[in-house]
Each structure stands twice: as structure tokens, then as C-alpha cells.
N, C-alpha and C. Protein backbone atom coordinates (compact mmCIF):
# COMPACT_ATOMS: atom_id res chain seq x y z
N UNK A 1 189.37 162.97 96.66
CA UNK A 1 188.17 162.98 95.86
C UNK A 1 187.02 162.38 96.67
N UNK A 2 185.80 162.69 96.32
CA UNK A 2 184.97 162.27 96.97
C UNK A 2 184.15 161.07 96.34
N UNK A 3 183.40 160.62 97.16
CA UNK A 3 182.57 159.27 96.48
C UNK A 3 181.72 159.66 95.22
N UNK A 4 181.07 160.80 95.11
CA UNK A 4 180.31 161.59 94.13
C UNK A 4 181.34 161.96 92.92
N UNK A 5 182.66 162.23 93.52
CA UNK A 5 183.18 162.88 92.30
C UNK A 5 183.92 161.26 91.27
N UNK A 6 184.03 160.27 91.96
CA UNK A 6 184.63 159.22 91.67
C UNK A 6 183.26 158.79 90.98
N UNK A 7 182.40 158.78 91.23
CA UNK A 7 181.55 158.33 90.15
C UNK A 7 181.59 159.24 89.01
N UNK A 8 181.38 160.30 89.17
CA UNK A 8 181.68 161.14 87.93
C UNK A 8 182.33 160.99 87.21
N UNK A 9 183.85 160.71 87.79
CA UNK A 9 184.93 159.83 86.73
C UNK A 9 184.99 159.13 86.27
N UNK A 10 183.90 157.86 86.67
CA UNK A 10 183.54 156.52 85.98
C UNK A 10 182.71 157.24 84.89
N UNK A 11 181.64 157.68 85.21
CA UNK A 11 180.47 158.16 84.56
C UNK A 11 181.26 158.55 83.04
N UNK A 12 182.10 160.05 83.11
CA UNK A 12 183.32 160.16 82.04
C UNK A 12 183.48 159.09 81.08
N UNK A 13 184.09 158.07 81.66
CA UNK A 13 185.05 157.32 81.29
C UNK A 13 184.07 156.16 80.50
N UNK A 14 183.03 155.97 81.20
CA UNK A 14 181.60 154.95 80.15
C UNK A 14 181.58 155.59 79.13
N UNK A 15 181.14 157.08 79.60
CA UNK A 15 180.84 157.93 78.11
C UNK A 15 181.68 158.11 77.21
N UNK A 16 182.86 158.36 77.29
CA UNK A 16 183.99 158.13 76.61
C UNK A 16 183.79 157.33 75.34
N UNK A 17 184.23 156.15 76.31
CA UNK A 17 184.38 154.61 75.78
C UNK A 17 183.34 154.35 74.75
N UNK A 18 182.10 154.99 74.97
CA UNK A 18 180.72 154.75 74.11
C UNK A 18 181.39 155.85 73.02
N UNK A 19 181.23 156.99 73.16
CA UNK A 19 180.95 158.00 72.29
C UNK A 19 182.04 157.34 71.01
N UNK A 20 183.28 157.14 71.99
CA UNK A 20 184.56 157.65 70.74
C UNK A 20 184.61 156.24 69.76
N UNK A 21 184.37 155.26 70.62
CA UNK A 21 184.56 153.69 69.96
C UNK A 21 183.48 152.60 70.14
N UNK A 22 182.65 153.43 70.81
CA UNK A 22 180.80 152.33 70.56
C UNK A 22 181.74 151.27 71.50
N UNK A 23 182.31 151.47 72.64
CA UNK A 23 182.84 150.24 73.57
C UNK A 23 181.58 150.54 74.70
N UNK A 24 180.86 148.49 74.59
CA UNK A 24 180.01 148.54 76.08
C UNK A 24 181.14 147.50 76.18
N UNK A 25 180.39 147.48 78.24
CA UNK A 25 180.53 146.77 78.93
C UNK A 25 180.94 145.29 78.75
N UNK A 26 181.83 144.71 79.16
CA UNK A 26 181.86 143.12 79.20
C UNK A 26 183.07 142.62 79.46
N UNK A 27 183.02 141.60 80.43
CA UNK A 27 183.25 141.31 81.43
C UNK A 27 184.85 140.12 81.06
N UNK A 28 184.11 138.83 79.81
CA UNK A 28 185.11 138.09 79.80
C UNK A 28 185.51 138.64 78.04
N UNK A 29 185.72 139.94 78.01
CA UNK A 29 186.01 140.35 76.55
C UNK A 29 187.66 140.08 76.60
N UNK A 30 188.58 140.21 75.18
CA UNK A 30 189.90 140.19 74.71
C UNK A 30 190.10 141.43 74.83
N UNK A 31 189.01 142.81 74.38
CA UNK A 31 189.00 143.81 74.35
C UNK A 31 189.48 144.34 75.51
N UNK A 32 190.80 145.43 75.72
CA UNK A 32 191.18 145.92 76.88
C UNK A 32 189.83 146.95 77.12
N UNK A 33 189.39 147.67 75.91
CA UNK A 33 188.39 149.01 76.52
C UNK A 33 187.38 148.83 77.22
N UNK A 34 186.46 147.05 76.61
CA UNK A 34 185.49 146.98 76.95
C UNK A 34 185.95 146.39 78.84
N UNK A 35 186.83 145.86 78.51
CA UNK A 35 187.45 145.25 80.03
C UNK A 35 187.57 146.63 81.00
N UNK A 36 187.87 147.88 80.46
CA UNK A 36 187.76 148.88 81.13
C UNK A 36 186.23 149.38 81.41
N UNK A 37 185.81 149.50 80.80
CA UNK A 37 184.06 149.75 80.52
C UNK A 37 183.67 148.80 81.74
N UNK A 38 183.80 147.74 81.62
CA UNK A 38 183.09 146.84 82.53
C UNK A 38 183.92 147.32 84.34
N UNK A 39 184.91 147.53 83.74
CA UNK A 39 185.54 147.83 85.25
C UNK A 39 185.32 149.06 85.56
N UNK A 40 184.53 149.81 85.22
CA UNK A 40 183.66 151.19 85.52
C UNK A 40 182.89 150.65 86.44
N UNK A 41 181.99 149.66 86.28
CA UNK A 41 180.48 149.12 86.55
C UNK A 41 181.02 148.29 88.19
N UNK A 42 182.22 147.50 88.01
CA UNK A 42 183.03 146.94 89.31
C UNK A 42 183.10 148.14 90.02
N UNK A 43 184.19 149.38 89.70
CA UNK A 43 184.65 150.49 90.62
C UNK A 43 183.10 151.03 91.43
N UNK A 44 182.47 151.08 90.36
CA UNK A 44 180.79 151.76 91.39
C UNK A 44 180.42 150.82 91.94
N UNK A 45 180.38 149.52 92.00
CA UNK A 45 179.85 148.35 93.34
C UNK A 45 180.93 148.47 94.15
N UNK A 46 182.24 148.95 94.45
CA UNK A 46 183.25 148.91 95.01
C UNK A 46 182.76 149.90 95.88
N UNK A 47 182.08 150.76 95.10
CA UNK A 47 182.17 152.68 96.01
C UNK A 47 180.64 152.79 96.74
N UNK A 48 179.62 151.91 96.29
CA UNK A 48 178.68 151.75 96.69
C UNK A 48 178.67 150.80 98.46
N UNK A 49 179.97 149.96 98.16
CA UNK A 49 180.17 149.07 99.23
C UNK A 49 181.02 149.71 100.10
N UNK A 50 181.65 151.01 99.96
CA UNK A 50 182.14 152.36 100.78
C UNK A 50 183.64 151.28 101.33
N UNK A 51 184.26 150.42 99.51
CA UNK A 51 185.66 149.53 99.82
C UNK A 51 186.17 150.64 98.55
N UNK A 52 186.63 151.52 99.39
CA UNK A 52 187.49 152.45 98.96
C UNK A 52 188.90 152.01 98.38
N UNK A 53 189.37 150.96 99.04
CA UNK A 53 190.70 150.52 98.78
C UNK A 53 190.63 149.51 97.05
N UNK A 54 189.66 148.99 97.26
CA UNK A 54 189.19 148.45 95.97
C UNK A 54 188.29 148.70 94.92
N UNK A 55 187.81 150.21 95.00
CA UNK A 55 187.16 151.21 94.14
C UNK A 55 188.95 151.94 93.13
N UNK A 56 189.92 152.39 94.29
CA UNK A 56 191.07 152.80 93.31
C UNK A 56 191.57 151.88 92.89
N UNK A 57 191.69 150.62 93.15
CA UNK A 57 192.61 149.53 92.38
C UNK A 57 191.96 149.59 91.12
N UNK A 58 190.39 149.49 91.22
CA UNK A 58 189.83 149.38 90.08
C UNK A 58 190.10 150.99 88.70
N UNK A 59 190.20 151.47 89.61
CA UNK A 59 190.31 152.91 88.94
C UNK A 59 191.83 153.08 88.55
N UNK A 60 192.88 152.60 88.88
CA UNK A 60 193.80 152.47 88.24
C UNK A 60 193.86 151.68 87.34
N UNK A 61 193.52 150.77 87.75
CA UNK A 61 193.51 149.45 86.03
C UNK A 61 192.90 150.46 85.16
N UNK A 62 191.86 150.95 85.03
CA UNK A 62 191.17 151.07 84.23
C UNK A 62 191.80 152.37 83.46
N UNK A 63 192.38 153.16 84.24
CA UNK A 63 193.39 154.26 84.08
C UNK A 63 194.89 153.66 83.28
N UNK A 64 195.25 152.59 83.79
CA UNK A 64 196.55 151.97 83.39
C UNK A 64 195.88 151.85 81.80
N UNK A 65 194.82 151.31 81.55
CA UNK A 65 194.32 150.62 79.77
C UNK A 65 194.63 151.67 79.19
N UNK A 66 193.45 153.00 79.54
CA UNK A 66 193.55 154.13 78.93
C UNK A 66 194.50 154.83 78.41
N UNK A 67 196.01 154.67 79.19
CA UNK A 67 197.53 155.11 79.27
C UNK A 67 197.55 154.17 78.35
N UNK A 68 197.90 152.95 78.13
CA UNK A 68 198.29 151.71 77.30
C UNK A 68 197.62 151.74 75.94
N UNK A 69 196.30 151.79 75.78
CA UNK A 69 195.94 152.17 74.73
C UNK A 69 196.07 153.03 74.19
N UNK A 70 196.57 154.42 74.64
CA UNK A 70 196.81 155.40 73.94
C UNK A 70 195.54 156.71 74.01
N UNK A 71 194.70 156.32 74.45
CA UNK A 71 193.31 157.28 74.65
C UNK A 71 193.90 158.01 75.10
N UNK A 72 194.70 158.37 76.55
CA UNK A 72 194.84 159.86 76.93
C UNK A 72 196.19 159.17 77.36
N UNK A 73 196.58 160.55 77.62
CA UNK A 73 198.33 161.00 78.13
C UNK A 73 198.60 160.69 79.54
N UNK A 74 199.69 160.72 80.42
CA UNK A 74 199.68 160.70 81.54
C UNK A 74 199.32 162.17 82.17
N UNK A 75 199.35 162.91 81.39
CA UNK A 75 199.44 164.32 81.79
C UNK A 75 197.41 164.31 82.19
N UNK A 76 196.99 164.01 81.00
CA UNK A 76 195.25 164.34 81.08
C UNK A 76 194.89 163.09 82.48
N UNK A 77 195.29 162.05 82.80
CA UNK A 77 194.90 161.05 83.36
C UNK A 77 194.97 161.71 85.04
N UNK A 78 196.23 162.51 84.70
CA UNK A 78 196.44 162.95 86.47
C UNK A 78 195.28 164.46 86.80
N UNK A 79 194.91 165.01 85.50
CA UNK A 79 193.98 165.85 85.18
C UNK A 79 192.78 165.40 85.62
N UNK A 80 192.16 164.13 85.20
CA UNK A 80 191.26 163.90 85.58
C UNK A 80 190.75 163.15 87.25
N UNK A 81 192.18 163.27 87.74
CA UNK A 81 192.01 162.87 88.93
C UNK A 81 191.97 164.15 89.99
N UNK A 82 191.81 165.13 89.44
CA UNK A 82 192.01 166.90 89.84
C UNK A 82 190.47 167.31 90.04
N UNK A 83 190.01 166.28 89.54
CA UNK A 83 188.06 166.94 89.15
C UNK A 83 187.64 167.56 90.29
N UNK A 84 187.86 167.22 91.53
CA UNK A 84 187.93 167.76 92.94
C UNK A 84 188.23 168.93 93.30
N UNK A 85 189.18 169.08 92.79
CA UNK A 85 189.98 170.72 92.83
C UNK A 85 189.18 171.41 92.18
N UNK A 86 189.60 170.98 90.66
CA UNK A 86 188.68 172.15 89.60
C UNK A 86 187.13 172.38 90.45
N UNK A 87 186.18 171.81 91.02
CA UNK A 87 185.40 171.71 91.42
C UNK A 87 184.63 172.55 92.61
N UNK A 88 185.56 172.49 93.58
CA UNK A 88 185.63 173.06 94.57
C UNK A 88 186.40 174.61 94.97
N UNK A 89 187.11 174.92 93.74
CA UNK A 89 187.44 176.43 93.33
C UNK A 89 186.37 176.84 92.16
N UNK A 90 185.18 176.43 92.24
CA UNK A 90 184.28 176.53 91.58
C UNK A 90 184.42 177.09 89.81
N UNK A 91 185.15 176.36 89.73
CA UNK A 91 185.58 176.59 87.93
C UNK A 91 184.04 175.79 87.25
């Protein structure tokens, strides 16, 4: 995936979080979503700082909540890590 498309996936995943459950950002929340939300905002200073290795850590946690909470499947999660593909076969 590329640096563009990994933001896209954050980008997703804010909007998500807003649309479906009004979850912002924050940082020392109990809330796993908003703890994900906020770790959107980490993964893009990660990808901005071109620390690739600590842009996916972040992107798995935040992927691991989503699985844990129940928002999406493992099946859609590995889907959305495809955005590249679909992309580039110009779907």
C-alpha cells in the first residue's frame, strides 16, 4: 500500500467512527473506539514522519479494536487492506 492509500484508510476509519457512533478523537479515553479514532491521528504523524514500521503497528491496533468490538469481520478488515489492488485495477 502506499502512503496515500494508508491515509485513505485512516481517513475511512475517522469517518466511520463519526458517522456510525459520533466517536471523536481522544487520547486518555476508557473508550476502545475513541482510543482508535485518536490512533488514526498517531498512524498519520507516523506516515508523515515516513516511520512506516510504526504507522502499521498503529494500524493494527486500531484494526485489532475494530475486530474486538465487533464493527467489522476479519474477512472486511483484510478487504480493506486490498484498497491498493482494487485501486490500481482501476475498479
Amino acid at each position: 500500500m502506499t502512503t496515500e492509500t494508508l491515509h485513505e484508510l485512516l481517513s475511512f476509519y475517522e469517518s466511520e467512527l463519526y458517522r456510525r457512533f459520533r466517536i471523536t478523537p481522544c487520547k486518555y479515553s476508557l473508550s476502545k473506539l475513541e482510543q482508535a479514532s485518536w490512533r488514526c491521528s498517531e498512524a498519520r504523524q507516523y506516515l508523515q514522519e515516513e516511520n512506516m514500521e510504526l504507522a502499521w503497528r498503529e494500524i493494527g491496533f486500531i484494526q485489532c479494536i475494530l475486530w474486538c468490538g465487533e464493527i467489522y469481520t476479519e474477512q472486511e478488515l483484510r478487504e480493506h487492506l486490498k484498497l491498493d489492488e482494487v485501486y490500481s485495477n482501476g475498479r
